[in-house]
C-alpha atoms as a PDB file:
ATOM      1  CA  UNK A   1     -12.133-103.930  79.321  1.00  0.00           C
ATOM      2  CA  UNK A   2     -13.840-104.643  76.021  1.00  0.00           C
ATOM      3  CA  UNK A   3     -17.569-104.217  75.740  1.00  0.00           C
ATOM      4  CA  UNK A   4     -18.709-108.171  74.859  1.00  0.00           C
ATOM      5  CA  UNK A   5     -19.061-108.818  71.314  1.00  0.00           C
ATOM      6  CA  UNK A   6     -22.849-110.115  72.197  1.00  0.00           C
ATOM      7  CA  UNK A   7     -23.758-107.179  73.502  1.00  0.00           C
ATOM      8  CA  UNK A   8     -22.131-105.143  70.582  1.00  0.00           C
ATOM      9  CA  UNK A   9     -24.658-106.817  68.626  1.00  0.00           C
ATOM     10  CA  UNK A  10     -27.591-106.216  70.836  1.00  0.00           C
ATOM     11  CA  UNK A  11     -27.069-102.286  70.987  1.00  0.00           C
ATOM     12  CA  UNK A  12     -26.427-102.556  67.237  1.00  0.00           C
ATOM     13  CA  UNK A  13     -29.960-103.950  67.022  1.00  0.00           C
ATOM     14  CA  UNK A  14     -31.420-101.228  68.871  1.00  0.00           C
ATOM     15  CA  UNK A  15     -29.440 -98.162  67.510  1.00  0.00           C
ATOM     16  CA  UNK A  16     -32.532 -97.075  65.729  1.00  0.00           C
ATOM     17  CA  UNK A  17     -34.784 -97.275  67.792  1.00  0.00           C
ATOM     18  CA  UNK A  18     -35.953 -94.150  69.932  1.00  0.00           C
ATOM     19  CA  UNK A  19     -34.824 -93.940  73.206  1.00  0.00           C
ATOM     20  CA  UNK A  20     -37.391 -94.990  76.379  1.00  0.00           C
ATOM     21  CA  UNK A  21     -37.585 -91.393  77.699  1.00  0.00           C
ATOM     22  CA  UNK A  22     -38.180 -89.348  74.434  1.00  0.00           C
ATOM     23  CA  UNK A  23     -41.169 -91.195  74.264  1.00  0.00           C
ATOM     24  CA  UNK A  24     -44.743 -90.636  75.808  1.00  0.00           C
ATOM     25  CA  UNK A  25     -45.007 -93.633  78.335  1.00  0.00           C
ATOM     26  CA  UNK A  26     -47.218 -95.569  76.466  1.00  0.00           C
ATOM     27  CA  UNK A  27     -45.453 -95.544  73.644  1.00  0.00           C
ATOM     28  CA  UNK A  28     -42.161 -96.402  76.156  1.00  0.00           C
ATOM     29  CA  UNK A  29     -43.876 -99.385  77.199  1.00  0.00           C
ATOM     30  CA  UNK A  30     -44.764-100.725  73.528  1.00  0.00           C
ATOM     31  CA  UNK A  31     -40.947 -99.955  72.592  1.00  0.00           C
ATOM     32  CA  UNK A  32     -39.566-102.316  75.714  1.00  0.00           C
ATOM     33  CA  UNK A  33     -42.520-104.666  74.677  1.00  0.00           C
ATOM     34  CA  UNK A  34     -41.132-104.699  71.153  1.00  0.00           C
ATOM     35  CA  UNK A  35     -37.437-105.224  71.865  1.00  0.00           C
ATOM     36  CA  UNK A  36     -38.612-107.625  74.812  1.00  0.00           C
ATOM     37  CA  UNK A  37     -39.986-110.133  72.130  1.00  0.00           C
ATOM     38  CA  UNK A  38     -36.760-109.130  69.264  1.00  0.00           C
ATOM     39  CA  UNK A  39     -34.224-110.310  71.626  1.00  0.00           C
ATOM     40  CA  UNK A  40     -35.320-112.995  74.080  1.00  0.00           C
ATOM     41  CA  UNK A  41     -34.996-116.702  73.455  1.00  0.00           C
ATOM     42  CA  UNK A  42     -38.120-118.266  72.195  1.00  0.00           C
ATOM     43  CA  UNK A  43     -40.471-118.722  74.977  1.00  0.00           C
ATOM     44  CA  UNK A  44     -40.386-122.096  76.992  1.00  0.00           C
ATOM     45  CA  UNK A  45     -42.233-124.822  76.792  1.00  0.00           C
ATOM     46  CA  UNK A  46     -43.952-125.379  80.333  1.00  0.00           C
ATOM     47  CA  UNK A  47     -46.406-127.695  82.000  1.00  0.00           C
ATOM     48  CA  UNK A  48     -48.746-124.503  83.033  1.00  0.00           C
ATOM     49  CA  UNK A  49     -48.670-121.078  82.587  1.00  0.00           C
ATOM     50  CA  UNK A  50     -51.849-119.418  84.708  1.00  0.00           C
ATOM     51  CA  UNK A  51     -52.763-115.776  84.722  1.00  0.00           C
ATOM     52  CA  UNK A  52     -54.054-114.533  88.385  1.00  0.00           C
ATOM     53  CA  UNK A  53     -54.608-111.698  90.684  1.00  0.00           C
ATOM     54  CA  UNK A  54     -53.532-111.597  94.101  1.00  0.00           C
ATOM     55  CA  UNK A  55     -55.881-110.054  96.524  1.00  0.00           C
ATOM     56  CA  UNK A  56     -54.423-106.695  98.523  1.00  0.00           C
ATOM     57  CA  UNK A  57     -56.127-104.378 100.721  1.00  0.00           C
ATOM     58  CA  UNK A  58     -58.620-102.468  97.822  1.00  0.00           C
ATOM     59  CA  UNK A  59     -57.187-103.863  95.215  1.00  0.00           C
ATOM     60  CA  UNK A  60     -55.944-106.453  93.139  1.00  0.00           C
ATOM     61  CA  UNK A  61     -52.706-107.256  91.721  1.00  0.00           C
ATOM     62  CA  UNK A  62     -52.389-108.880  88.507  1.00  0.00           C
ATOM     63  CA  UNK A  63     -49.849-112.080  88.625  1.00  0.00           C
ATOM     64  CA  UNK A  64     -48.871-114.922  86.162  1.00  0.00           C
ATOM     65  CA  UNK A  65     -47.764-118.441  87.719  1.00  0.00           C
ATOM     66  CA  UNK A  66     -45.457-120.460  86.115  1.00  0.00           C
ATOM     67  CA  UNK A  67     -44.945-124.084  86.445  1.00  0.00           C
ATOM     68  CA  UNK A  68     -42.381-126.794  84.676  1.00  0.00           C
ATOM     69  CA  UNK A  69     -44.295-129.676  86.157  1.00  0.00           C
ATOM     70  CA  UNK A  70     -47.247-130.894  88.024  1.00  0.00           C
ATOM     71  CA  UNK A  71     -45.839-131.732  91.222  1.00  0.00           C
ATOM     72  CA  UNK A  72     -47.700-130.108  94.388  1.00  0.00           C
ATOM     73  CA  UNK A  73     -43.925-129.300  96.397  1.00  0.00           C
ATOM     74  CA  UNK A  74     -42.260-127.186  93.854  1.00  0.00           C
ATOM     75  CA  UNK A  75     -40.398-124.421  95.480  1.00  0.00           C
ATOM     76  CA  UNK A  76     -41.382-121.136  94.300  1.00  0.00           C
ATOM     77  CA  UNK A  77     -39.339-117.718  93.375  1.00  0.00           C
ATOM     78  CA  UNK A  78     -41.767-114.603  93.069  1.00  0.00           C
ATOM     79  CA  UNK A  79     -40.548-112.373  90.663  1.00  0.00           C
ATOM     80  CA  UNK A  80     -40.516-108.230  90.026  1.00  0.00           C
ATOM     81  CA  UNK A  81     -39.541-107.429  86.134  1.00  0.00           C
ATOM     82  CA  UNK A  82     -37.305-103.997  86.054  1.00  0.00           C
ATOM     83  CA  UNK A  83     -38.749-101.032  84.014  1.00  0.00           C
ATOM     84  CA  UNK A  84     -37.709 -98.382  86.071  1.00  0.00           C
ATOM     85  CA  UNK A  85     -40.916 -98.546  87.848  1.00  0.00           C
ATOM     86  CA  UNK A  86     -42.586 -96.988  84.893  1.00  0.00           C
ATOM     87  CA  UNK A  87     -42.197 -99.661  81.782  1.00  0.00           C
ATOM     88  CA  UNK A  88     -42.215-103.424  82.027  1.00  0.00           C
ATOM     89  CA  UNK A  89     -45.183-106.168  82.567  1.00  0.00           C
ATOM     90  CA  UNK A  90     -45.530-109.860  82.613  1.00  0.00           C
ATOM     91  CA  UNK A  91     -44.750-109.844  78.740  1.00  0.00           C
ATOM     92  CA  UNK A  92     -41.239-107.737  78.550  1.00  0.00           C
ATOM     93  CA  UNK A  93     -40.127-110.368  80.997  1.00  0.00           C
ATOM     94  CA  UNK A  94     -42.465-113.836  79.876  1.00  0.00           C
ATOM     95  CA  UNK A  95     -39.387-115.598  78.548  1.00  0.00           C
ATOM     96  CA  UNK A  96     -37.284-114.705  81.046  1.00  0.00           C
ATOM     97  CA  UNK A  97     -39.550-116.066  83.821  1.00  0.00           C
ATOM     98  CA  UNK A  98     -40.424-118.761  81.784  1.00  0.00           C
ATOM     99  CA  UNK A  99     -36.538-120.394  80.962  1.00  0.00           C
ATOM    100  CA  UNK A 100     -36.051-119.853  85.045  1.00  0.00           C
ATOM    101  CA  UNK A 101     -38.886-122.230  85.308  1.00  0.00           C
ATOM    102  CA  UNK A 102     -38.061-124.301  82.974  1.00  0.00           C
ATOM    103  CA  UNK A 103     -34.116-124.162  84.053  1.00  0.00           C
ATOM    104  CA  UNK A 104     -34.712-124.148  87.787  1.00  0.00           C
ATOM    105  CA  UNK A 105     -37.817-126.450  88.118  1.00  0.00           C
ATOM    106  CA  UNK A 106     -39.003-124.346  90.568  1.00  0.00           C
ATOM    107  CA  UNK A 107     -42.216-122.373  90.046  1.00  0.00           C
ATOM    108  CA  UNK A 108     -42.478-118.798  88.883  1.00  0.00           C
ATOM    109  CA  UNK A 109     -44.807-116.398  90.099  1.00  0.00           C
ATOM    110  CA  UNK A 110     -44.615-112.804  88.213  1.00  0.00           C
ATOM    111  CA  UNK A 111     -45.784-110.044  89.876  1.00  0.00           C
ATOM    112  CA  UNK A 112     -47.350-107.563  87.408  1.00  0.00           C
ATOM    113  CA  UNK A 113     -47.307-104.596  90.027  1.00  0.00           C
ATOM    114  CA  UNK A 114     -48.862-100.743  89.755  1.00  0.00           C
ATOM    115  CA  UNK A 115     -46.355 -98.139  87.492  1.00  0.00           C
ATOM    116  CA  UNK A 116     -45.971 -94.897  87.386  1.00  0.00           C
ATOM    117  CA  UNK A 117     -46.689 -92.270  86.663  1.00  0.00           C
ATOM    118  CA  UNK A 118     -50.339 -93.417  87.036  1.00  0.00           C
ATOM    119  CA  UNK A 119     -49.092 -94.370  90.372  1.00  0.00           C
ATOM    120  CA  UNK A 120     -46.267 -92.805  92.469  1.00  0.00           C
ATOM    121  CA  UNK A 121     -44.031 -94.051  94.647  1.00  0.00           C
ATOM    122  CA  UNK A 122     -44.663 -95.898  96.950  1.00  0.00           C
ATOM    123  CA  UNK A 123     -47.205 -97.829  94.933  1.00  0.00           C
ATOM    124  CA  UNK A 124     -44.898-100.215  93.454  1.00  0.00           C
ATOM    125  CA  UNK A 125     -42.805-101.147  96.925  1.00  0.00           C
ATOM    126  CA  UNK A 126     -46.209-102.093  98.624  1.00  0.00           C
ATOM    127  CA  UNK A 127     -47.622-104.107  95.702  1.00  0.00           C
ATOM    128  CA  UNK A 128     -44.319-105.877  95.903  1.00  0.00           C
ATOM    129  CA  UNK A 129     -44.618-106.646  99.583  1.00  0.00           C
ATOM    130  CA  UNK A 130     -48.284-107.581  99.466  1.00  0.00           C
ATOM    131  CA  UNK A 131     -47.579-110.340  96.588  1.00  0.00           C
ATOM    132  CA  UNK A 132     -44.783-111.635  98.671  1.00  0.00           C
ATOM    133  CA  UNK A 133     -46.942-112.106 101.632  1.00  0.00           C
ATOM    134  CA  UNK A 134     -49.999-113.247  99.763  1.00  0.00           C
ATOM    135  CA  UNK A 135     -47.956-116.152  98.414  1.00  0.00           C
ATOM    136  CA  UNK A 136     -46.278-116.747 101.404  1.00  0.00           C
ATOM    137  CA  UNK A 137     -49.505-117.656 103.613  1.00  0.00           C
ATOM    138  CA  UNK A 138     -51.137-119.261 100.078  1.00  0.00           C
ATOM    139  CA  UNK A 139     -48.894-121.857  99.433  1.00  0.00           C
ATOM    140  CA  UNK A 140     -51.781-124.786  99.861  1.00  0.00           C
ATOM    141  CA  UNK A 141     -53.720-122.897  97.417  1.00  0.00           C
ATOM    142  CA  UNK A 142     -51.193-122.863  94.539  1.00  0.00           C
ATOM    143  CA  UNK A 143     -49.728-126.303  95.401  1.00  0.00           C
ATOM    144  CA  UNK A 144     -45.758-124.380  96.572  1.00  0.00           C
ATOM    145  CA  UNK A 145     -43.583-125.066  99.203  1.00  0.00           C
ATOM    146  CA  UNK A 146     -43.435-121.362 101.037  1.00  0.00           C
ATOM    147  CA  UNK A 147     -41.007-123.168 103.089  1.00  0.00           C
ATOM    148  CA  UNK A 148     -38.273-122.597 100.529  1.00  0.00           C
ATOM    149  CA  UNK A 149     -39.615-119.021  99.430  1.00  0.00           C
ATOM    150  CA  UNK A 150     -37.301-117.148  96.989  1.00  0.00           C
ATOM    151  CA  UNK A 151     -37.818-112.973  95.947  1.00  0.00           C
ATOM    152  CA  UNK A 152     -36.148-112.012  92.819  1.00  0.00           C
ATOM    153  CA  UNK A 153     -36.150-109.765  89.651  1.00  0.00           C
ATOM    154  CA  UNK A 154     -33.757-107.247  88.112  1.00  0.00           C
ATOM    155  CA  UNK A 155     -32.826-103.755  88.036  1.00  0.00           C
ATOM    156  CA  UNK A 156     -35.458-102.038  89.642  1.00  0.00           C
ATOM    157  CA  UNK A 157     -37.788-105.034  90.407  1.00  0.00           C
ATOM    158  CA  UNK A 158     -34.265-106.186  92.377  1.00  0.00           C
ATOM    159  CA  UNK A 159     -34.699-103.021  93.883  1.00  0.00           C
ATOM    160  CA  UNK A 160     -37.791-103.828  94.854  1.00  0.00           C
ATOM    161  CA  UNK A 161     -36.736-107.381  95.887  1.00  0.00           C
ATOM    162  CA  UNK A 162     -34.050-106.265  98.294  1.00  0.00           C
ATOM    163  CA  UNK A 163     -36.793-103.687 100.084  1.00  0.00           C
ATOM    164  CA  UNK A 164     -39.241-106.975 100.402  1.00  0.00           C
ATOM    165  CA  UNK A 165     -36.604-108.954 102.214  1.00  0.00           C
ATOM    166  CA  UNK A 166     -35.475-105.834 104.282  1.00  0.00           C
ATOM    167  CA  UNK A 167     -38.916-104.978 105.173  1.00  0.00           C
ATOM    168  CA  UNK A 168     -40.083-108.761 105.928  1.00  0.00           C
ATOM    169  CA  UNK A 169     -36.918-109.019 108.427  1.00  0.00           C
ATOM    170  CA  UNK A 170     -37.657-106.305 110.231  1.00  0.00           C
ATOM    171  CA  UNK A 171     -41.312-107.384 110.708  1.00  0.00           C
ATOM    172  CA  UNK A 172     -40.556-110.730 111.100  1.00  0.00           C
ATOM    173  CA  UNK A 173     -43.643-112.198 109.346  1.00  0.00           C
ATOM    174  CA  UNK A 174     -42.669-113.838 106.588  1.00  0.00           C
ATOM    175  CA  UNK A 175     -39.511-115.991 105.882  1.00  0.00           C
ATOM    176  CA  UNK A 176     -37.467-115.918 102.773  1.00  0.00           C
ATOM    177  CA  UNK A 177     -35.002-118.087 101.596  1.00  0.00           C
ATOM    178  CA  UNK A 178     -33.279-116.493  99.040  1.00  0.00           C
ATOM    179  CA  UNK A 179     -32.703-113.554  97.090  1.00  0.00           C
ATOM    180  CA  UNK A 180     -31.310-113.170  93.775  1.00  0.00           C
ATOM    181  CA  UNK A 181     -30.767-109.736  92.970  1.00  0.00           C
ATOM    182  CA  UNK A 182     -30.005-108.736  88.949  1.00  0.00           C
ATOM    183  CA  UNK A 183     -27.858-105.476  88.862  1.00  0.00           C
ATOM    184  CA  UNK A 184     -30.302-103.846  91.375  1.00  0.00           C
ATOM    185  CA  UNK A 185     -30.767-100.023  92.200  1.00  0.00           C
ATOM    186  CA  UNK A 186     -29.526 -99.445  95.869  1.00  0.00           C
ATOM    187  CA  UNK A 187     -28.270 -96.701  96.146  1.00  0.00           C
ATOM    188  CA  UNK A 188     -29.810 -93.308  93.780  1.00  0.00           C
ATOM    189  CA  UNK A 189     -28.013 -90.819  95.680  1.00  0.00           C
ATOM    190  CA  UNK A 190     -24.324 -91.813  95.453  1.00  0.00           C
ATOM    191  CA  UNK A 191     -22.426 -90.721  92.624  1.00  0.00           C
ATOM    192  CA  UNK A 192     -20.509 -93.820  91.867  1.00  0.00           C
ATOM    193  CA  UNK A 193     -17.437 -93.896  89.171  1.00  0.00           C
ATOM    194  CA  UNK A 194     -19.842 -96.577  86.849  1.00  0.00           C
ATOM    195  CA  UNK A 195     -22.658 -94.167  87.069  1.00  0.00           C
ATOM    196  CA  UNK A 196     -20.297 -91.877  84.971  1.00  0.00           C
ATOM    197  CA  UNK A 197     -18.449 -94.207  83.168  1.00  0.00           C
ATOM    198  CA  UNK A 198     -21.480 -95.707  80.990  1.00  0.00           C
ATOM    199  CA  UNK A 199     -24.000 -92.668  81.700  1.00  0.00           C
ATOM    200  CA  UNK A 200     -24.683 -93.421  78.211  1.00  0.00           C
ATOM    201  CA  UNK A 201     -24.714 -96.099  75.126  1.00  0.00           C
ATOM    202  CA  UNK A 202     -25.223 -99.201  76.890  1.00  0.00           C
ATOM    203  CA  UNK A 203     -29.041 -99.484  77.348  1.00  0.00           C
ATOM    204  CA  UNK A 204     -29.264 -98.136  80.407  1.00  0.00           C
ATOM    205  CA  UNK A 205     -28.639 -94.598  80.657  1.00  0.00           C
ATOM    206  CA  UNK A 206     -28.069 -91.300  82.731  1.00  0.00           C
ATOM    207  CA  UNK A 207     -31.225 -89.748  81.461  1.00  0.00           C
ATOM    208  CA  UNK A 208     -33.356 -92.654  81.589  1.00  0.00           C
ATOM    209  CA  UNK A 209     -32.712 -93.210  84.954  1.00  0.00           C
ATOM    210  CA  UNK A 210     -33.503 -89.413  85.765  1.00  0.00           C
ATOM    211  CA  UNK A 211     -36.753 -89.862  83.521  1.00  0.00           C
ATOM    212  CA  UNK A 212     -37.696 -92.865  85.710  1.00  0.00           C
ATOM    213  CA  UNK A 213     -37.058 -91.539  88.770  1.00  0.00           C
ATOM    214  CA  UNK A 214     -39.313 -88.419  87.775  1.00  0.00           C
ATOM    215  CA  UNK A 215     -41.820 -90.038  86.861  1.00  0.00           C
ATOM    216  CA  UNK A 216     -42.328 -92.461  89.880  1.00  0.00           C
ATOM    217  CA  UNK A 217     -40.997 -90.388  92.775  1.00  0.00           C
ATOM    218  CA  UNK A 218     -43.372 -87.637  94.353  1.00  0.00           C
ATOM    219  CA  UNK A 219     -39.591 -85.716  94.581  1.00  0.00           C
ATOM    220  CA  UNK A 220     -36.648 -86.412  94.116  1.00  0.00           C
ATOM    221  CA  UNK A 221     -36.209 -86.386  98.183  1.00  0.00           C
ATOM    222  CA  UNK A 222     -37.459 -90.022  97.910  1.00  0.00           C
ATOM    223  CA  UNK A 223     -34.831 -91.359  96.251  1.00  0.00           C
ATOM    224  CA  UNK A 224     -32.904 -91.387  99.876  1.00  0.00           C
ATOM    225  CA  UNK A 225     -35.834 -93.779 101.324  1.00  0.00           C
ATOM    226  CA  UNK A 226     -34.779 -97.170 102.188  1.00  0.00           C
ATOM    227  CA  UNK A 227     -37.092 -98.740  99.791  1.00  0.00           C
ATOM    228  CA  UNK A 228     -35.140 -96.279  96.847  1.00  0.00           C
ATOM    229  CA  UNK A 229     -32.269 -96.840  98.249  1.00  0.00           C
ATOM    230  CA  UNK A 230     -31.437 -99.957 100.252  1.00  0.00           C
ATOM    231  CA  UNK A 231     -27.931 -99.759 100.871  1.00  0.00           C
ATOM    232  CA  UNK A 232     -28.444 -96.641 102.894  1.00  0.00           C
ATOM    233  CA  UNK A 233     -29.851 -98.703 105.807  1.00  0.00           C
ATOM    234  CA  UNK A 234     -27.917 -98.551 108.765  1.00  0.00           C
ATOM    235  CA  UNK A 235     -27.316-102.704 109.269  1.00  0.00           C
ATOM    236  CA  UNK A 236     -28.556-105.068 106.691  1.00  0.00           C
ATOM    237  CA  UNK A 237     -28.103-108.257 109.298  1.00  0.00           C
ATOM    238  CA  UNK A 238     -30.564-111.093 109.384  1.00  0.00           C
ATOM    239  CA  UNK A 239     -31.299-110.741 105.755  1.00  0.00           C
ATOM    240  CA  UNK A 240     -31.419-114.135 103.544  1.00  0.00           C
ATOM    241  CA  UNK A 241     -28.606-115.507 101.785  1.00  0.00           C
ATOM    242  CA  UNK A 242     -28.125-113.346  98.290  1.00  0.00           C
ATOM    243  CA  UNK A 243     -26.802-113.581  94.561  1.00  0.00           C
ATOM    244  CA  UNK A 244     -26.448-110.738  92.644  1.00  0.00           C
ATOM    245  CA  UNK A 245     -25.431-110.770  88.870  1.00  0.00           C
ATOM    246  CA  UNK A 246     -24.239-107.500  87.031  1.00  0.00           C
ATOM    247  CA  UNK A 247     -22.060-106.535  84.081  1.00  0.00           C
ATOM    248  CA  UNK A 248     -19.266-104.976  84.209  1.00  0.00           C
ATOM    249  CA  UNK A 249     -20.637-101.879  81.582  1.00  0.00           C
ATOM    250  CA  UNK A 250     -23.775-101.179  83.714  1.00  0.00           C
ATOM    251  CA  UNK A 251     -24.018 -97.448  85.256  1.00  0.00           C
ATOM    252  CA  UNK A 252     -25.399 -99.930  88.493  1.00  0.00           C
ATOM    253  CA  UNK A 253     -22.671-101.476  88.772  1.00  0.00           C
ATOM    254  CA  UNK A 254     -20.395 -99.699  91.429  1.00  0.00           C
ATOM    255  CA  UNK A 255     -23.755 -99.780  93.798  1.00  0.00           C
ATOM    256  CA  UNK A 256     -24.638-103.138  93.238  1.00  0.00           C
ATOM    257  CA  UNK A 257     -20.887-104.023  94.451  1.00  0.00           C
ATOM    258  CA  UNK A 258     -21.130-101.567  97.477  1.00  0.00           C
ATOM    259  CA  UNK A 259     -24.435-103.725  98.545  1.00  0.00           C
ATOM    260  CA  UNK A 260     -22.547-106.717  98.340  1.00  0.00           C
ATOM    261  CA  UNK A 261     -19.856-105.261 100.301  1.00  0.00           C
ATOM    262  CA  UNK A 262     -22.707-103.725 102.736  1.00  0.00           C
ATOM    263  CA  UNK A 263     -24.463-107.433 102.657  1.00  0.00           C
ATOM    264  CA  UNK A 264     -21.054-109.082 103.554  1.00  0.00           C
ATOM    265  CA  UNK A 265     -19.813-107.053 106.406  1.00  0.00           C
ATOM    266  CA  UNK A 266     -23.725-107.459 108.040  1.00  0.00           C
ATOM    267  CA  UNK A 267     -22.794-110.846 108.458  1.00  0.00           C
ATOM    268  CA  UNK A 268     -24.986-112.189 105.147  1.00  0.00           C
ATOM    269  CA  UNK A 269     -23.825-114.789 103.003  1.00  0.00           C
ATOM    270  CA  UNK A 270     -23.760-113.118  99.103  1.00  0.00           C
ATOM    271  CA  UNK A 271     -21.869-114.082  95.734  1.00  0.00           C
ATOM    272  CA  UNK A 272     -21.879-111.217  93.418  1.00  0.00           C
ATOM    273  CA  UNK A 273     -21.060-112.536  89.891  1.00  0.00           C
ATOM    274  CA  UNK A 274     -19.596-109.738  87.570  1.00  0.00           C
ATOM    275  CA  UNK A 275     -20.097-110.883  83.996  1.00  0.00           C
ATOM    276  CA  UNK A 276     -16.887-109.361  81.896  1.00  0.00           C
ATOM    277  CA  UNK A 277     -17.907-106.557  79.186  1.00  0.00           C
ATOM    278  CA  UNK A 278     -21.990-107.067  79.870  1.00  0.00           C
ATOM    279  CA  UNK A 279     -24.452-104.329  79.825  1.00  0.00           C
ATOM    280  CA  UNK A 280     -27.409-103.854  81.841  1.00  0.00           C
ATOM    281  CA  UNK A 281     -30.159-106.235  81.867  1.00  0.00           C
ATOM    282  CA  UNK A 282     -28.214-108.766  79.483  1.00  0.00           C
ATOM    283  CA  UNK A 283     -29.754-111.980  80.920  1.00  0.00           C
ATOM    284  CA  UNK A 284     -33.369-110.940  79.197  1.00  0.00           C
ATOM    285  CA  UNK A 285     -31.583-110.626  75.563  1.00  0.00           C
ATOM    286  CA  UNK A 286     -30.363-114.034  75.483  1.00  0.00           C
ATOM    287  CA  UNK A 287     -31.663-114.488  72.202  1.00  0.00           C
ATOM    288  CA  UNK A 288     -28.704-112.612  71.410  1.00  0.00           C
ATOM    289  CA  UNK A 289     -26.401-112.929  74.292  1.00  0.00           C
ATOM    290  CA  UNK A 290     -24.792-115.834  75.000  1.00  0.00           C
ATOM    291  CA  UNK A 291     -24.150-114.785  78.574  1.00  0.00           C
ATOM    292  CA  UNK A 292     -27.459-113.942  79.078  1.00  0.00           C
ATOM    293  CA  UNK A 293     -28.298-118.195  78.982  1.00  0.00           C
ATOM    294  CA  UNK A 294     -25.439-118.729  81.240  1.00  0.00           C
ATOM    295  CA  UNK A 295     -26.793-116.098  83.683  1.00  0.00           C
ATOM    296  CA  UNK A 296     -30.398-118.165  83.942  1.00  0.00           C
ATOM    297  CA  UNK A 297     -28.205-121.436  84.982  1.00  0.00           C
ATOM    298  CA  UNK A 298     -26.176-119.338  87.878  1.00  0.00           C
ATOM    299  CA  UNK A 299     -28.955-118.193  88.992  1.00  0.00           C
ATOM    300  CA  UNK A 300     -31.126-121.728  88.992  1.00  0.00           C
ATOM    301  CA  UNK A 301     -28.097-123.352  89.988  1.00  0.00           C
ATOM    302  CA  UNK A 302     -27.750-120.588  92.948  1.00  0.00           C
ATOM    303  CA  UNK A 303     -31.678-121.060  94.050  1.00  0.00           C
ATOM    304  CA  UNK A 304     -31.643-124.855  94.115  1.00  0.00           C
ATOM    305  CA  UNK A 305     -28.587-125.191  96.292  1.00  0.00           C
ATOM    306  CA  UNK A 306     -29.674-122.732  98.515  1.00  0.00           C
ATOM    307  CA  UNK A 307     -33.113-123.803  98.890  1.00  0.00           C
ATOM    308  CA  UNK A 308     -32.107-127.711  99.176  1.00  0.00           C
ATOM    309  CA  UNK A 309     -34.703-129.287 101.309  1.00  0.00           C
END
């Protein structure tokens, strides 16, 4: 299968640029900042945009809420941006977040967790979990329905999205929705054929996966935890309904199908939509790939049928 003339053009934008995991971290995080704002549509036009923290036991996690209108019942998707658990913030993935807001008419609420390698593993997963319950029992407060609660984000924030709604079943404490899972890690271990198939040259790579892990795990014995690796749990039943996107050029993509698979046998309800010749992460360079626009209405599409009162 041909690699999608779109994204042809999006790694020929980039082909000069240093690669994420030659770079100190800092300078990692300005270089995904930089291509963020190259290759995203322009940022939408909302009715608010608020900056917050969300209060968690000794500390406080930044957040940014996003609303398309005024109305006090707007259901409400909290978000984790990918990065590897290293790069990434509320501005790599501002338009994103802001064209699901805009698309969906739901409200957006971005989670701007801890990264590594200030802070290891499992710093991230617990911020994650923390914002999710925070918003679920302060819905009155930020004028949501938490009745029709929906966790999302991509690549590793997906990672982290799947862990929130596998931890939150077992506990039983808060109820979500819907997920919506973009081309998440599940499974670090497994040596999957895609993992070798596009180890390298389309955005994601072998060795910035390895560089991520390193830098977030305490060892790599982590990455066979549950919240590393989610598809290694022995049932995944009771979880909410799911839709995961992913391209059919993304190292994640033979795990990503095996969680579906995993999802579906559990007894879950889950579409997986394979986008033809995409790389990873395509649906935040919509600027430049076409898909990447039609990616935002499946998944707003998805949410609001789902979450139907």
């Amino acid at each position: 299968m041909e690699l999608n003339a779109d994204a042809k053009t999006f790694l020929n934008s980039i082909k000069d640029k240093p690669v994420f995991e030659s770079l100190p971290v800092a300078e990692a995080r300005n270089l995904f900042r930089e291509i963020a704002r190259e290759v995203a549509s322009p940022p939408a036009d909302l009715h608010a945009v608020t900056d917050m923290e969300i209060a968690a036991p000794g500390r406080q996690i930044p957040a940014r809420l996003y609303r398309p209108s005024d109305r006090d019942d707007l259901s409400v998707m909290v978000y984790f941006h990918g990065g590897g658990w290293v790069i990434g913030d509320l501005e790599t993935h501002d338009s994103l977040c802001r064209s699901l807001a805009k698309t969906g008419g739901f409200a957006v609420i971005a989670v701007d967790y801890r990264l590594a390698p200030e802070h290891k593993f499992p710093a991230a997963h617990e911020d994650c979990m923390a914002a999710t319950a925070w918003v679920a029992a302060n819905g009155a407060a930020l004028n949501v329905d938490t009745s029709r609660l929906v966790v999302a984000g991509d690549s590793a924030g997906a990672n982290m999205a799947a862990t929130v709604c596998q931890q939150a079943a077992r506990e039983g404490q808060i109820n979500i929705k819907y997920q919506v899972l973009l081309q998440p890690v599940t499974d670090i271990p497994t040596p999957y054929p895609s993992k070798e198939a596009y180890a390298e040259g389309h955005f994601l790579t072998l060795t910035l996966i390895q560089w991520a892990a390193g830098n977030y795990l305490n060892s790599m014995d982590e990455a066979g935890d549950l919240r590393m690796s989610p598809n290694l749990a022995d049932s995944l039943a009771g979880l909410p309904a799911a839709l995961m996107l992913v391209g059919t050029h993304d190292m994640l993509h033979g795990e990503c199908e095996a969680y579906a698979a995993h999802l579906t046998k559990d007894g879950v309800e889950v579409k997986l939509s394979v986008y033809p010749g995409q790389i990873h992460d395509f649906m935040m360079f919509d600027g430049i790939i076409g898909d990447g626009k039609q990616a935002i209405e499946e998944i707003c599409s998805a949410v609001n049928a789902a979450i139907a009162p």
